[in-house]
Protein backbone atom coordinates (compact mmCIF):
# COMPACT_ATOMS: atom_id res chain seq x y z
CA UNK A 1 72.63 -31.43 90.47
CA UNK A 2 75.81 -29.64 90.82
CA UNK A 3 79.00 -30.18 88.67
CA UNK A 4 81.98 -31.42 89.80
CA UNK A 5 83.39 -28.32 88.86
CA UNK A 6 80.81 -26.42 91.01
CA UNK A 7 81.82 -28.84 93.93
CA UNK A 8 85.69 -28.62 93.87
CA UNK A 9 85.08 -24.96 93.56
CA UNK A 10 83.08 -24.87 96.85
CA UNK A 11 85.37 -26.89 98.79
CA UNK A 12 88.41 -25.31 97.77
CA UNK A 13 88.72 -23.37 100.34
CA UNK A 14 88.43 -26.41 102.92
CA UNK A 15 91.75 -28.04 101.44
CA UNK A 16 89.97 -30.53 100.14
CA UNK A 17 89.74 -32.52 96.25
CA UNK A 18 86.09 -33.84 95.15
CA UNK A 19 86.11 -37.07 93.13
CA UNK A 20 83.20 -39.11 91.49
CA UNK A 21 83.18 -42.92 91.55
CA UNK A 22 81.29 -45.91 91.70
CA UNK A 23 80.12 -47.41 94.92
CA UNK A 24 77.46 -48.34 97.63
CA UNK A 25 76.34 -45.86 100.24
CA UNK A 26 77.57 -47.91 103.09
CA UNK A 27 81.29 -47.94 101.88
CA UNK A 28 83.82 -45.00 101.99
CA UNK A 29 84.48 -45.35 98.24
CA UNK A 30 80.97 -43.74 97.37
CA UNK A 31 79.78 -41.65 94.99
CA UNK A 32 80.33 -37.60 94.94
CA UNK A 33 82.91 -38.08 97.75
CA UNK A 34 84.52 -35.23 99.00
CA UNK A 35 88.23 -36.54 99.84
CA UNK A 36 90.66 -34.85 101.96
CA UNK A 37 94.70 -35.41 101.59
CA UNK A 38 96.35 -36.13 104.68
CA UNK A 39 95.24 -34.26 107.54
CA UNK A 40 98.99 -34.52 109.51
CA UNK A 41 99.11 -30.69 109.01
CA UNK A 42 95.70 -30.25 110.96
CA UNK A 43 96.46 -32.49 113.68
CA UNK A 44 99.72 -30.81 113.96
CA UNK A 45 97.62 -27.51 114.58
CA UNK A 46 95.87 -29.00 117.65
CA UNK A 47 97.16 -27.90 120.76
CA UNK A 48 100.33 -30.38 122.03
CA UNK A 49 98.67 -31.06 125.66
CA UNK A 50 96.17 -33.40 124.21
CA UNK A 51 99.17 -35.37 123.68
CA UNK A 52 102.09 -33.97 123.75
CA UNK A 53 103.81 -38.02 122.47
CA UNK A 54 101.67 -37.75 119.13
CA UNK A 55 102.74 -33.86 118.91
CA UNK A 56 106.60 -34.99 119.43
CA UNK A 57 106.09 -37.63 116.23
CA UNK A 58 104.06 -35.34 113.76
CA UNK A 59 105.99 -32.01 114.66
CA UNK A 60 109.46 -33.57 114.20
CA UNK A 61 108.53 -35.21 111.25
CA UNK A 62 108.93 -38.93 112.02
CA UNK A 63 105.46 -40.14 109.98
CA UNK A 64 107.00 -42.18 106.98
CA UNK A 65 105.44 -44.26 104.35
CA UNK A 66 104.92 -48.25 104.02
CA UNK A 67 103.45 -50.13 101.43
CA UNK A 68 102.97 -53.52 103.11
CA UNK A 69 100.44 -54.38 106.27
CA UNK A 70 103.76 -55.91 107.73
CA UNK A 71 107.36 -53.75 108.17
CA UNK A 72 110.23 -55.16 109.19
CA UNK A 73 113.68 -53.68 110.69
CA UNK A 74 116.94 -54.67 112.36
CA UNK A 75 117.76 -53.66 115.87
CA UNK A 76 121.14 -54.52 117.47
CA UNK A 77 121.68 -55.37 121.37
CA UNK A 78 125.75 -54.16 122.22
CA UNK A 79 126.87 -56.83 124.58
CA UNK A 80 128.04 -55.69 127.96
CA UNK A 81 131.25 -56.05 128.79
CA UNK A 82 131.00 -55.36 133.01
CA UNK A 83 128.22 -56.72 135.45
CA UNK A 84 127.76 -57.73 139.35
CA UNK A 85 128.75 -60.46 141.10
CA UNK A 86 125.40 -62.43 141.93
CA UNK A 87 126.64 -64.09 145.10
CA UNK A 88 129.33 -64.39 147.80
CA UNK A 89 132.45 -66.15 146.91
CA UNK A 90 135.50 -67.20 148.95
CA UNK A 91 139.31 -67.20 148.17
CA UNK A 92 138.95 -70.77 147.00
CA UNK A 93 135.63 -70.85 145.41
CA UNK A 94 136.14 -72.07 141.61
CA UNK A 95 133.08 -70.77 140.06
CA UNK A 96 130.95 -67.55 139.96
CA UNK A 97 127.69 -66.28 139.18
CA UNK A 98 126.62 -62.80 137.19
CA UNK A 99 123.41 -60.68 136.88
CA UNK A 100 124.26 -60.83 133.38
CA UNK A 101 125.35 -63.74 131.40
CA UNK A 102 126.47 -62.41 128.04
CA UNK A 103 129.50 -60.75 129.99
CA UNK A 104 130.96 -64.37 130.61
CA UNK A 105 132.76 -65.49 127.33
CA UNK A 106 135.02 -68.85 127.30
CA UNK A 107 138.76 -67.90 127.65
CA UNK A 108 138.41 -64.20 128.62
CA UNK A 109 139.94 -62.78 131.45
CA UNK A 110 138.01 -60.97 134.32
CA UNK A 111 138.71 -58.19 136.81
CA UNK A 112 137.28 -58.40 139.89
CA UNK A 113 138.16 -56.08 142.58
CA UNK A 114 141.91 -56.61 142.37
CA UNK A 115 142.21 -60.00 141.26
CA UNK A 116 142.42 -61.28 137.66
CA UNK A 117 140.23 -64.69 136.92
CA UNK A 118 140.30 -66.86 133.92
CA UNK A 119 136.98 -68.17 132.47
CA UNK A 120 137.66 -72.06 131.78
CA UNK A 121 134.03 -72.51 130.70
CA UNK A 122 130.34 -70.73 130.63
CA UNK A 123 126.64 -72.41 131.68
CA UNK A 124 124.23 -69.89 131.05
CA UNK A 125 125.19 -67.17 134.05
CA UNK A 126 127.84 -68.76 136.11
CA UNK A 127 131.64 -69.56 134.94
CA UNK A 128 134.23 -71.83 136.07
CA UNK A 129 136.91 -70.13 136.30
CA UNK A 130 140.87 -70.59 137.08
CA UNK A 131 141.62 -67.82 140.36
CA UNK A 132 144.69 -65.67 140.69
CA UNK A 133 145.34 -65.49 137.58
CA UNK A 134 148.92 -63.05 136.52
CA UNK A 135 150.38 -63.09 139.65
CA UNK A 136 147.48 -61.75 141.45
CA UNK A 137 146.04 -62.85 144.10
CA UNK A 138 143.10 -64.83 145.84
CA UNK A 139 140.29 -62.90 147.33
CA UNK A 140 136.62 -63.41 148.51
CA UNK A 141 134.73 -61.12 147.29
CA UNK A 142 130.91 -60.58 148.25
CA UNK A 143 127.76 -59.69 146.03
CA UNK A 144 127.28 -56.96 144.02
CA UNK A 145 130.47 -56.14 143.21
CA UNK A 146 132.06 -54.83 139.98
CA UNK A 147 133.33 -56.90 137.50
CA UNK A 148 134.53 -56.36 134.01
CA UNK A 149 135.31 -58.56 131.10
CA UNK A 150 138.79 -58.01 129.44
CA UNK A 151 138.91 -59.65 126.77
CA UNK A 152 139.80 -63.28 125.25
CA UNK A 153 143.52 -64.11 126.89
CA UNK A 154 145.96 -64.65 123.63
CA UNK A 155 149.09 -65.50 124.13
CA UNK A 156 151.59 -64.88 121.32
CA UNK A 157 151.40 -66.79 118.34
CA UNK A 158 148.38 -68.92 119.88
CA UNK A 159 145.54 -70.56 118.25
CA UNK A 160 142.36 -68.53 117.54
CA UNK A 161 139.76 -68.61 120.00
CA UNK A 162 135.63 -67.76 119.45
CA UNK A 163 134.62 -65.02 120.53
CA UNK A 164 130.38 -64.53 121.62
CA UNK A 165 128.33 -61.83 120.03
CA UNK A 166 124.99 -61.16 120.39
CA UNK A 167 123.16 -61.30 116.91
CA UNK A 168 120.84 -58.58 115.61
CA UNK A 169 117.39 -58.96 115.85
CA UNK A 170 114.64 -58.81 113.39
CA UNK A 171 111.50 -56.64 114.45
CA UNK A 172 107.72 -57.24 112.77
CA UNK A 173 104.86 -55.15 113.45
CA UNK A 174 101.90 -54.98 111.13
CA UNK A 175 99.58 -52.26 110.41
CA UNK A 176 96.06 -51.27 111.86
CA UNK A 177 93.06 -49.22 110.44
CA UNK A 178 92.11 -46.61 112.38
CA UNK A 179 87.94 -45.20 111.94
CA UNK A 180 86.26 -42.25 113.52
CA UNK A 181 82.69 -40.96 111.92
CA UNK A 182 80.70 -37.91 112.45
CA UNK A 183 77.54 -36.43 111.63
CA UNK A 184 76.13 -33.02 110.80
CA UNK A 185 72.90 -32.32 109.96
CA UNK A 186 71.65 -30.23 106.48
CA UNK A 187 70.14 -27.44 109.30
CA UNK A 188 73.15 -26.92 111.46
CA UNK A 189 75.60 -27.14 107.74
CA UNK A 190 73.80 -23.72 107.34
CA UNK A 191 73.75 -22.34 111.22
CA UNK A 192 77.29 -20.19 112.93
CA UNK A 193 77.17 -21.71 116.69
CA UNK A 194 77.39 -19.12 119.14
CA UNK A 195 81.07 -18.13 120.79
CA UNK A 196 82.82 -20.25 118.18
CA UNK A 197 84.24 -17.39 116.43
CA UNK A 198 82.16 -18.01 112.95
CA UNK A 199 82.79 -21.43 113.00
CA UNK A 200 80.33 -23.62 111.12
CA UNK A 201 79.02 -26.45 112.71
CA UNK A 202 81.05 -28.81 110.27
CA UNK A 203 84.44 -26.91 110.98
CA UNK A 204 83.59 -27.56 115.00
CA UNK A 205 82.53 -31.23 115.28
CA UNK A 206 85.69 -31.91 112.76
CA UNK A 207 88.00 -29.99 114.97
CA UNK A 208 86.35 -32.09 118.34
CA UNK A 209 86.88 -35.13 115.89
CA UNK A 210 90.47 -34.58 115.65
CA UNK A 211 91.03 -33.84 119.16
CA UNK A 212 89.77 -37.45 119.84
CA UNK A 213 91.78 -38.75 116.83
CA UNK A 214 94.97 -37.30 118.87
CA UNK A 215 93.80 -39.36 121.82
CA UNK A 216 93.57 -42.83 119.74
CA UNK A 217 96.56 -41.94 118.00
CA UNK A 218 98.32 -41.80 121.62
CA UNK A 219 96.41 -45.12 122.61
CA UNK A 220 97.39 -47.04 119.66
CA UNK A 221 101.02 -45.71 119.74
CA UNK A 222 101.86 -46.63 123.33
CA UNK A 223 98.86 -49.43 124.18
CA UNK A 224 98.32 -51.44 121.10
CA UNK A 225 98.91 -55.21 120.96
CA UNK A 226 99.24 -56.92 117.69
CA UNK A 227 96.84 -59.15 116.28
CA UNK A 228 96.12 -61.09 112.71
CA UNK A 229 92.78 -62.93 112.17
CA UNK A 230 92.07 -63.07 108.66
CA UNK A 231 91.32 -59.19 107.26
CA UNK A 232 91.29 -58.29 110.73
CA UNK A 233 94.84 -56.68 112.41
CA UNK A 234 96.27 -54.22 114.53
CA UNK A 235 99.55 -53.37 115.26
CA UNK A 236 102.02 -53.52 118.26
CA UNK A 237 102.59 -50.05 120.23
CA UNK A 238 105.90 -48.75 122.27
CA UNK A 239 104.74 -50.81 125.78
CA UNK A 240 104.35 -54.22 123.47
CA UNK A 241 107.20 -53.73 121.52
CA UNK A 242 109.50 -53.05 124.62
CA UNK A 243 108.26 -55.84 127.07
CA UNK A 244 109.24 -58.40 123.83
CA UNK A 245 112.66 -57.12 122.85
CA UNK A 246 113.43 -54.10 125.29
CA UNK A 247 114.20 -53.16 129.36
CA UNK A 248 111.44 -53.74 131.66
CA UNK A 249 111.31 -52.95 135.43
CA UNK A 250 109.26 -54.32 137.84
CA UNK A 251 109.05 -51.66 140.83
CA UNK A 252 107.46 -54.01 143.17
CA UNK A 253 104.90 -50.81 144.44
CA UNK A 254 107.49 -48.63 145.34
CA UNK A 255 106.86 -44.98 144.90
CA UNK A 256 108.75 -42.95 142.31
CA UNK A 257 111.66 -41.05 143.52
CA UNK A 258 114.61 -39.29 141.98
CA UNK A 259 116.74 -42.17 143.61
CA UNK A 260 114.61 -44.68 141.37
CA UNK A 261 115.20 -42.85 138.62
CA UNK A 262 118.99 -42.63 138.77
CA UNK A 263 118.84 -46.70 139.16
CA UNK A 264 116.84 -46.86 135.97
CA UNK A 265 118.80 -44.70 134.20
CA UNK A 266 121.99 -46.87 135.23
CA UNK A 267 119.87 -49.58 133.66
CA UNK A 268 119.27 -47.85 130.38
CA UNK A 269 123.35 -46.86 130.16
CA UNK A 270 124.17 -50.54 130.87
CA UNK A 271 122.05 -51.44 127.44
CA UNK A 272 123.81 -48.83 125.36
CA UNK A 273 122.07 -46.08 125.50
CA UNK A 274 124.30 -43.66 127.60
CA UNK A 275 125.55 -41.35 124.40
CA UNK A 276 121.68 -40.93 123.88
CA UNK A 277 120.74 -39.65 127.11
CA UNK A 278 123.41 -37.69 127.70
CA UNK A 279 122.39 -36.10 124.03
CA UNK A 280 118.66 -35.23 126.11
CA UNK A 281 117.13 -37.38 123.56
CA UNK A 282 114.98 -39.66 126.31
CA UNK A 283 111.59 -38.35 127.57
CA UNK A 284 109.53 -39.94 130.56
CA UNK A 285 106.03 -40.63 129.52
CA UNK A 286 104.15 -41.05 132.22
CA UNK A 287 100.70 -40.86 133.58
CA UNK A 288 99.15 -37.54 135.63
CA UNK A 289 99.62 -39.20 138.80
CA UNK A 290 103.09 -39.85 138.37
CA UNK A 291 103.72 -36.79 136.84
CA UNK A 292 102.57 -34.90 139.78
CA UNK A 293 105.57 -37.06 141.66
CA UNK A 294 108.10 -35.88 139.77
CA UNK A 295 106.85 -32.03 139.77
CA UNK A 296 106.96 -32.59 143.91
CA UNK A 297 110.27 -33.91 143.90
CA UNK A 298 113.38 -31.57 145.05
CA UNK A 299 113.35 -28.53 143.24
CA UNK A 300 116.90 -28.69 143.62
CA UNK A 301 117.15 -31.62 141.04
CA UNK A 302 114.41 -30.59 138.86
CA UNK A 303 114.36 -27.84 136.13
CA UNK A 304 110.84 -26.73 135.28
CA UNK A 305 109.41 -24.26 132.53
CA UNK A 306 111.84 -25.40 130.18
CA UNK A 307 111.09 -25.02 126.43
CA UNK A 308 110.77 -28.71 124.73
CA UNK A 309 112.38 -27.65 121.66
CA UNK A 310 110.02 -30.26 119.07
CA UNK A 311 106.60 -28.66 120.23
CA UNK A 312 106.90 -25.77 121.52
CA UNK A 313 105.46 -26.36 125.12
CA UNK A 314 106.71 -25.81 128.86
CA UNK A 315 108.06 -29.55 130.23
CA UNK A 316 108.97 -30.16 133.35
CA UNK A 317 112.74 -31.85 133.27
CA UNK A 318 114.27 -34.32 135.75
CA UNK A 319 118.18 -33.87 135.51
CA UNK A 320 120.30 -37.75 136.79
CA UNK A 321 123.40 -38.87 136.94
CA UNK A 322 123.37 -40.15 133.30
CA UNK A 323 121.35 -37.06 131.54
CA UNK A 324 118.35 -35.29 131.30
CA UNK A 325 115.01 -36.55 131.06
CA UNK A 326 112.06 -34.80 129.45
CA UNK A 327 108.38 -35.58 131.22
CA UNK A 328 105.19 -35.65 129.02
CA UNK A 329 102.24 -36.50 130.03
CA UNK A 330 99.90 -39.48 128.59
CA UNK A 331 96.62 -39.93 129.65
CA UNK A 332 96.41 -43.13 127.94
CA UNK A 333 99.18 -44.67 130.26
CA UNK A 334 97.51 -46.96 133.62
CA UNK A 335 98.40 -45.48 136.87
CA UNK A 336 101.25 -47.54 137.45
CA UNK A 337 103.30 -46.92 134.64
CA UNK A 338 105.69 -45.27 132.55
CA UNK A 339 108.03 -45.48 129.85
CA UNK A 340 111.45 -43.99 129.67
CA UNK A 341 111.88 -43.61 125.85
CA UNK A 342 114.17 -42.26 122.82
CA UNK A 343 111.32 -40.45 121.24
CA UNK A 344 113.88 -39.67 118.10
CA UNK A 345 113.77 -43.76 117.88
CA UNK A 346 109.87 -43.60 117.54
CA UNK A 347 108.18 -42.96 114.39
CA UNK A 348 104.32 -43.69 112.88
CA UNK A 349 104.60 -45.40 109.42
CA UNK A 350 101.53 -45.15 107.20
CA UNK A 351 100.18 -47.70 105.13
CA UNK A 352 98.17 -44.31 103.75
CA UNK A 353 98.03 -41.04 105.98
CA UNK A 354 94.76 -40.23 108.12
CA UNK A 355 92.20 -38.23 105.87
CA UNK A 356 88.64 -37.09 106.29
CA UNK A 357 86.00 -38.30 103.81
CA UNK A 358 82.55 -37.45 103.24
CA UNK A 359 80.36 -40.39 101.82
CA UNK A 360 77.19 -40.22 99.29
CA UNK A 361 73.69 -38.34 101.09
CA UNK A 362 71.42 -40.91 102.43
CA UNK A 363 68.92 -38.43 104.90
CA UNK A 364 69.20 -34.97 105.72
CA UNK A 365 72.58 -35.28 107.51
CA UNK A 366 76.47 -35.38 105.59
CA UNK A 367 78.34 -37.76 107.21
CA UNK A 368 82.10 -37.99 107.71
CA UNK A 369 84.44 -40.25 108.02
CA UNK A 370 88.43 -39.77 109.23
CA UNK A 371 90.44 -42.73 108.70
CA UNK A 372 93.44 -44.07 107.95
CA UNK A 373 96.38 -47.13 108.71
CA UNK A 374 99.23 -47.39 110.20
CA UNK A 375 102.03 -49.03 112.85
CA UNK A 376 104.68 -48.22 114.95
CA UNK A 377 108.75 -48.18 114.64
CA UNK A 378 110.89 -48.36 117.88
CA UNK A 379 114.07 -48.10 117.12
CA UNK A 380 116.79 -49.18 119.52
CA UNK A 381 114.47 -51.27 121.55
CA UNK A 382 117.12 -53.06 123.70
CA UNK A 383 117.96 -49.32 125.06
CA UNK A 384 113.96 -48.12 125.92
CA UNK A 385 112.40 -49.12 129.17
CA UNK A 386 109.51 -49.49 130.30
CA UNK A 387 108.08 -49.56 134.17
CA UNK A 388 105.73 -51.25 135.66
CA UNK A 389 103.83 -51.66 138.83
CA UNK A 390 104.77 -47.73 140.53
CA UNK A 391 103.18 -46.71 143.67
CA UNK A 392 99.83 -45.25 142.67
């Protein structure tokens, strides 16, 4: 039998540390394992068009440790201060309803068009509200137009008023296992496969193994849905975590157009995050049929072949009104979908890093496992969007 300073020796060159242990040959933990570290810097080495998301993340360093199943942080909405008028009103009308509630606040003043209101009171969306107010005058004024909250009203030396905030919120995900196994047999450990460049047949089912790994990395990143049953749990991913606490459009089948994405993008700069994409840090991730859209949209308001400066590659680039918007692909992603997202916002923590394994001999065959757990951060949730029923 070898030593285990025969073995380390062996598979030195591989990266890899051997341990011995106790164990049973059905668990990971067996003995004579050959352990790897964490195999970030391999996957990192695989080319970024099997997913360029997963590239974005482990290429711009955003993998961080946890050591709890659950995390836990604090997002913060920024309450608008300017919305639409939600439907007609006349010169004598003494209420009004909003698209968006939070902009009514008790004893604030509001411009609309160019009369002044005062906001006696607030029911969820719709204000009663005192008209003409400082010398202006009443005017009816029709749906969707501006109007902007100015403030509480304080006159000198008057009693303090409440204002309305919106609280932060408090985010939970938990972690999930992820398990991928392969098998090479004792005859093809000593055979070089043909056109592989002197690969071994280890070195090339490992490399296919982490291919797919970057695939189920992208699944459980943007898909995942978060579960607990006893020992059993997975975490939430980016679509999850935005339809609970984020934007979400409903395009009603309409097909994807530079024109929807300007309205979108209005969207996203109405939540707070206009600094953001004007700083190029949002990326459409979308799925190939979508993609193709966008590429056959006017080349006037596209760039293309532009370097994405985290991995390297050739993106295509949709320039709006607010910013500009990188597109990556995701296969992962249903037809009718995509997300608009702050990738800098999106990071993988590890309850312990993705690592390849090889457990105790049991036939002629060594078999290996890759494995590891984690979840998913999205920070500044109430400014990522996600869309939904596109156009196929």
């Amino acid at each position: 039998m070898k030593t285990m300073r025969s073995l380390r020796k062996k598979y030195k060159f591989m990266g890899i540390q051997v341990f011995a242990g106790g164990g049973t040959a059905d668990q990971i933990n067996t003995p004579n394992q050959i352990i790897s570290n964490d195999i970030s810097d391999e996957l990192n080495l695989i080319n970024a068009s099997v997913s360029p998301i997963v590239s974005h993340i482990l290429r711009g360093g955003r993998k961080t440790p946890t050591n709890s199943t659950t995390i836990e942080w604090i997002d913060s909405y920024i309450r608008k201060t300017d919305t639409l008028l939600n439907a007609n009103i006349t010169d004598t009308d003494t209420t009004l309803t909003v698209d968006h509630a939070e902009v009514l606040v008790k004893d604030s003043i509001l411009s609309i068009e160019d009369e002044i209101v005062y906001v006696e009171s607030v029911s969820g969306a719709t204000a009663t509200i005192k008209r003409a107010y400082g010398e202006t005058t009443a005017e009816a004024h029709t749906k969707g137009v501006e109007i902007k909250n100015m403030g509480i009203f304080m006159e000198e030396g008057g009693e303090l008023k409440p204002s309305t905030v919106k609280l932060p919120m408090n985010i939970e995900n938990k972690t999930g296992i992820i398990y991928e196994q392969f098998e090479v047999t004792e005859s093809a450990k000593h055979t070089y496969i043909t056109g592989q460049s002197g690969m071994t047949a280890y070195q090339v089912e490992s490399m296919k193994k982490k291919e797919e790994i970057m695939s189920i990395l992208e699944n459980k990143i943007l898909n995942s849905v978060k579960f607990v049953s006893g020992k059993s749990r997975n975490n939430d991913g980016v679509k999850s975590l935005i339809k609970k606490h984020g934007l979400v459009r409903d395009a009603e089948g309409v097909e994807l157009t530079k024109a929807f994405f300007d309205e979108v993008v209005k969207d996203i700069i109405d939540a707070g995050g206009g600094n953001d994409l004007a700083a190029g840090k949002y990326f459409v991730v979308a799925p190939y049929g979508q993609v193709n859209r966008i590429d056959n949209f006017n080349k006037e308001t596209i760039r293309t072949s532009q370097d994405e400066r985290v991995t390297g590659t050739k993106i295509t680039q949709i320039v709006t009104t607010g910013g500009t918007l990188g597109v990556f692909h995701a296969n992962s992603l249903n037809g009718d979908e995509l997300g608009i997202l702050n990738l800098e916002e999106l990071k993988i923590r590890e309850l312990y890093p993705l690592k390849e394994e090889m457990g105790a001999k049991t036939k002629l065959a060594d078999n290996y496992f890759i494995h590891g757990e984690l979840t998913v951060e999205l920070g500044k949730v109430p400014c990522q969007m996600w869309v939904k029923n596109l156009k196929r």
